[in-house]
C-alpha atoms as a PDB file:
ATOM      1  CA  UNK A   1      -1.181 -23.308  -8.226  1.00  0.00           C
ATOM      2  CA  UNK A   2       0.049 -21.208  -5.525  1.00  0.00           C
ATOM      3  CA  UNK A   3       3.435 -21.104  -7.486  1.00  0.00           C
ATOM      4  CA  UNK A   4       2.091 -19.201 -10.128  1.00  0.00           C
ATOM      5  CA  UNK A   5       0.220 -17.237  -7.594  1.00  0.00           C
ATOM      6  CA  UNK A   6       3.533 -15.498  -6.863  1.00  0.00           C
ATOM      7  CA  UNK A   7       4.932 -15.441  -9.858  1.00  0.00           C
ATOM      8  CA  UNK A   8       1.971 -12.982 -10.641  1.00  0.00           C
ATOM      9  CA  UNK A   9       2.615 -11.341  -7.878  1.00  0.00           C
ATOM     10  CA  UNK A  10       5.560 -10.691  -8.378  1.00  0.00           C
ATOM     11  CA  UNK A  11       5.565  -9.700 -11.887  1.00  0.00           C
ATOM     12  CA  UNK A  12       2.942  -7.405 -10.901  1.00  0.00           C
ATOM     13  CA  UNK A  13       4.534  -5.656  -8.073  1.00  0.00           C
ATOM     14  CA  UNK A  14       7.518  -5.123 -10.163  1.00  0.00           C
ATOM     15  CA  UNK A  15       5.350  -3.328 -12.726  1.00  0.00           C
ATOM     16  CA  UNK A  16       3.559  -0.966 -10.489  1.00  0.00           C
ATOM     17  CA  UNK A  17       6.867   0.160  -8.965  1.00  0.00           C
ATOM     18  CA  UNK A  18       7.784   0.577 -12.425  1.00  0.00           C
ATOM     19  CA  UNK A  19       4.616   2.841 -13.391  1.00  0.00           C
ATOM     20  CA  UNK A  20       5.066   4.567 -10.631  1.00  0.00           C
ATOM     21  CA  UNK A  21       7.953   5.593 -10.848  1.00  0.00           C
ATOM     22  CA  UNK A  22       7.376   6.779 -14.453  1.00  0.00           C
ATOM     23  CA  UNK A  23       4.848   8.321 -13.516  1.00  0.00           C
ATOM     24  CA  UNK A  24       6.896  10.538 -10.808  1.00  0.00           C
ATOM     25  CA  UNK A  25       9.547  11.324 -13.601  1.00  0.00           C
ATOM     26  CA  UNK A  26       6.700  12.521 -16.192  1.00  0.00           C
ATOM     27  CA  UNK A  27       5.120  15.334 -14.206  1.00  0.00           C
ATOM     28  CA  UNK A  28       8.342  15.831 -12.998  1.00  0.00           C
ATOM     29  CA  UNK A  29       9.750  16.600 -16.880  1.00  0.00           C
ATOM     30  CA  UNK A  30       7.172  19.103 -17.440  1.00  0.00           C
ATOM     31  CA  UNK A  31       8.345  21.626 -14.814  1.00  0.00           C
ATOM     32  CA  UNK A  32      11.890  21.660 -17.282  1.00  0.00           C
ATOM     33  CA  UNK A  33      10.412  23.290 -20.167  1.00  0.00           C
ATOM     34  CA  UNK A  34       8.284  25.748 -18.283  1.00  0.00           C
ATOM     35  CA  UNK A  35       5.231  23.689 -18.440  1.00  0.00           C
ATOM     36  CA  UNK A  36       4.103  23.496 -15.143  1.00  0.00           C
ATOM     37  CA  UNK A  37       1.498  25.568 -13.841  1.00  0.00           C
ATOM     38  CA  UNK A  38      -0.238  26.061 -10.146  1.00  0.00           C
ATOM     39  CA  UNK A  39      -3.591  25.491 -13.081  1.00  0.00           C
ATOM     40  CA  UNK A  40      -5.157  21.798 -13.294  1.00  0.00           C
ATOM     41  CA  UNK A  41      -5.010  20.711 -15.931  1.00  0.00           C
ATOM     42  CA  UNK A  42      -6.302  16.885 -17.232  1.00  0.00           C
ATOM     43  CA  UNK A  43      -3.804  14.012 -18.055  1.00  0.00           C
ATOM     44  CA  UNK A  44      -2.846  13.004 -21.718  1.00  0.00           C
ATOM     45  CA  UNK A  45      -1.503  10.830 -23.717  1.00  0.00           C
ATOM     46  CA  UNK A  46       1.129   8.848 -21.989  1.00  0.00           C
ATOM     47  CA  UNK A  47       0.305  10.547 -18.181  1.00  0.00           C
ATOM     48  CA  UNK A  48      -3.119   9.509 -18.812  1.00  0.00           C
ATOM     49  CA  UNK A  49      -2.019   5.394 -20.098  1.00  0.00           C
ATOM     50  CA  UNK A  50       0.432   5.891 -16.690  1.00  0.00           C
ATOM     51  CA  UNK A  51      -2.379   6.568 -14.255  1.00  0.00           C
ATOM     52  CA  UNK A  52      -4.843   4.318 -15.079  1.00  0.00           C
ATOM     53  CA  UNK A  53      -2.348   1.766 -15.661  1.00  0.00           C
ATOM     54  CA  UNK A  54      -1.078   1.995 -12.099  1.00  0.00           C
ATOM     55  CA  UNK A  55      -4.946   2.058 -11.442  1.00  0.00           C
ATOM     56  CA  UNK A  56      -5.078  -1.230 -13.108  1.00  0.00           C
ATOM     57  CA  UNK A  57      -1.838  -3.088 -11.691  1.00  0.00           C
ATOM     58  CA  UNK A  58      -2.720  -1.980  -8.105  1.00  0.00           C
ATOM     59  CA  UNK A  59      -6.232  -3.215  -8.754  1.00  0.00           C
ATOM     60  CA  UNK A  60      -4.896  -6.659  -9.779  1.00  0.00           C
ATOM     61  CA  UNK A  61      -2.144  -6.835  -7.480  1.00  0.00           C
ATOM     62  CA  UNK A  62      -4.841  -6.822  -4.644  1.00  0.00           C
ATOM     63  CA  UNK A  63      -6.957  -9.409  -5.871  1.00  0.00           C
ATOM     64  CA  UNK A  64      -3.545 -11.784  -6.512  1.00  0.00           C
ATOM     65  CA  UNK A  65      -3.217 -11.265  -2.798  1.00  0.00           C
ATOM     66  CA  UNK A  66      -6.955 -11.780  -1.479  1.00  0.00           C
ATOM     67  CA  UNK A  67      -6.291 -14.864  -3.996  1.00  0.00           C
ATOM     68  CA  UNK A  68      -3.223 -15.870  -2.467  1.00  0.00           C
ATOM     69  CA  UNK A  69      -4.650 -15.659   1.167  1.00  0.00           C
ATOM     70  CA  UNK A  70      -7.263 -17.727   0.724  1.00  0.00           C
ATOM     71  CA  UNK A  71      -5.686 -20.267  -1.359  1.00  0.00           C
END
């Protein structure tokens, strides 16, 4: 079992650095076109799926690890 364990884990690390690093690039792309603003202004459409997805991954990632630990 613990094999899988960090298979997971590492699957799952390897996607968070991957949404996060998307997610740096996308706000960074909207500064190009003139869309960036000092305004706040709510996440859409693929900045929203982004953010809660790295929400979700990190979420996940932890509980692999408390998992890990303690088995």
């Amino acid at each position: 079992m613990p094999t899988y364990l960090q298979i997971i884990q590492i699957v799952l690390s390897v996607l968070l650095i991957i949404f996060i690093i998307l997610q740096n690039k996308a706000s960074a792309l909207g500064g190009v076109f003139g869309g960036e603003t000092n305004v706040y202004q709510s996440k859409r459409g693929v900045e929203n799926f982004l953010h809660w997805g790295t929400v979700v991954l990190a979420i996940l990632f932890v509980v692999s690890s408390v998992v890990n630990l303690l088995g």
